[in-house]
Protein backbone atom coordinates (compact mmCIF):
# COMPACT_ATOMS: atom_id res chain seq x y z
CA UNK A 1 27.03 -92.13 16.25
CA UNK A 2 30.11 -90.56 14.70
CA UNK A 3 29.79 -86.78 13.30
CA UNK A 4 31.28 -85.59 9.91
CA UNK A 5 31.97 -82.90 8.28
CA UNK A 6 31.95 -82.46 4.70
CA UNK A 7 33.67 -79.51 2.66
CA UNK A 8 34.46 -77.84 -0.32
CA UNK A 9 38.00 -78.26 -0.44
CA UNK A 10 39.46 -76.77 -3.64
CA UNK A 11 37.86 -73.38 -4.86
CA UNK A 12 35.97 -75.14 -8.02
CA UNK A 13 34.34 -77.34 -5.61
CA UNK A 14 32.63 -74.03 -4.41
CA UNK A 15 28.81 -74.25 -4.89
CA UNK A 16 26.82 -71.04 -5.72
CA UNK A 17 24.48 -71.80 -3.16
CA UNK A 18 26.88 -71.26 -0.49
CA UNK A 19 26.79 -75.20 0.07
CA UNK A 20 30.10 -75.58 1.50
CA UNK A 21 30.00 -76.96 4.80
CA UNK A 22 28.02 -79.90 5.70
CA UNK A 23 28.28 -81.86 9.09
CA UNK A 24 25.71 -84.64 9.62
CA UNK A 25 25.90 -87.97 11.81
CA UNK A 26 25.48 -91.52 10.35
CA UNK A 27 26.77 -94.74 11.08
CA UNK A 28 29.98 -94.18 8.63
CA UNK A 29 31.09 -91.31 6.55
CA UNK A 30 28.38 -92.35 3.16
CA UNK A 31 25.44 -92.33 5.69
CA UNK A 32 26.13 -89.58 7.11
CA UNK A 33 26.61 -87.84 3.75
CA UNK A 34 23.18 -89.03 2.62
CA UNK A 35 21.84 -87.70 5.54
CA UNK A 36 23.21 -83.92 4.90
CA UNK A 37 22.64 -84.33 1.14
CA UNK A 38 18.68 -85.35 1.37
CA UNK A 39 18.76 -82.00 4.40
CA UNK A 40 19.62 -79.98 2.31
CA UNK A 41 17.47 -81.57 -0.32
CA UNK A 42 20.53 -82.29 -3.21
CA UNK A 43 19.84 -85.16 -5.62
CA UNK A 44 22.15 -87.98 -4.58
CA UNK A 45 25.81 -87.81 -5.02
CA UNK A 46 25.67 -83.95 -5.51
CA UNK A 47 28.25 -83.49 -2.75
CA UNK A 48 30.54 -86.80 -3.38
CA UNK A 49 33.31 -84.67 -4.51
CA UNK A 50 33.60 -83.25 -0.78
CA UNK A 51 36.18 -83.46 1.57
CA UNK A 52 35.30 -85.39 4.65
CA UNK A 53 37.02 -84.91 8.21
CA UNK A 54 35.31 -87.30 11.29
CA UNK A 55 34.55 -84.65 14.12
CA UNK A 56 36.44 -86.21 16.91
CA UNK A 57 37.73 -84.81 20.59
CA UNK A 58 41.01 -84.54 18.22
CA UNK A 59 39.45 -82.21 15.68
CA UNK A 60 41.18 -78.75 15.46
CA UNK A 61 39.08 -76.16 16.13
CA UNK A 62 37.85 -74.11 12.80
CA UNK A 63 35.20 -71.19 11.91
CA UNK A 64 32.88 -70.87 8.61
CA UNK A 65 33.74 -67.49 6.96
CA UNK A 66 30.17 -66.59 5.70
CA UNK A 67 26.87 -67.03 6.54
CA UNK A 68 25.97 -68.56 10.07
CA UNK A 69 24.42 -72.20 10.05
CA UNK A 70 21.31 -73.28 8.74
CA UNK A 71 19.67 -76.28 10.27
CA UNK A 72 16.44 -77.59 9.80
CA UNK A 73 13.34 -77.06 11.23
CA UNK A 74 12.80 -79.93 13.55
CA UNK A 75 15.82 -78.55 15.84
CA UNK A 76 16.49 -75.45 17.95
CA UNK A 77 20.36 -75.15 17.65
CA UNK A 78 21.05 -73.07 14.49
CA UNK A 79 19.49 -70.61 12.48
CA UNK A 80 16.73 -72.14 10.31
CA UNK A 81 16.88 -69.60 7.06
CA UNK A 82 20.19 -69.05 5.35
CA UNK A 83 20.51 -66.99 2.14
CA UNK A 84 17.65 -64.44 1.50
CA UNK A 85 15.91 -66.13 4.17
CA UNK A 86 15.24 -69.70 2.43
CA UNK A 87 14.72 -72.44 4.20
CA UNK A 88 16.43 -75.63 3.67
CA UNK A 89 14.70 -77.34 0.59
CA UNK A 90 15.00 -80.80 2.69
CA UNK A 91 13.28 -79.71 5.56
């Protein structure tokens, strides 16, 4: 299944939650957006406005300047509290 990655692309897009990254899997780009959007527990369409890049083997590398990753609790991979150690209110 093809992984995105959604961003924040212009600084007014910035969220104050520190929302600015999201990468999720679905079957196209708006799947895969729901997906990251009901993770992080955002009403629908919160994050429509993103910029959205298809992680390929093409992909430049990049870094997130910021805190580390937050994933959920049902994995092992990242970090499961971000800011002020909250958990993700989709999880």
């Amino acid at each position: 299944m093809p992984l995105f990655a959604f961003y924040a692309d212009r600084p007014e897009k910035h969220r104050s939650d520190g929302v600015n990254l999201l990468v999720a899997n679905g079957t196209d780009a708006e799947a895969a957006r729901a997906v990251g959007t009901a993770l992080v527990g955002l009403t629908p369409g919160t994050l429509d406005a993103f910029a959205v890049v298809e992680l390929t083997d093409a992909t430049p590398p990049f870094v997130v300047q910021g805190h580390p990753p937050v994933g959920g609790r049902a994995q092992t991979t990242w970090p499961t509290q971000g800011r002020a150690g909250a958990r993700l209110a989709g999880d």
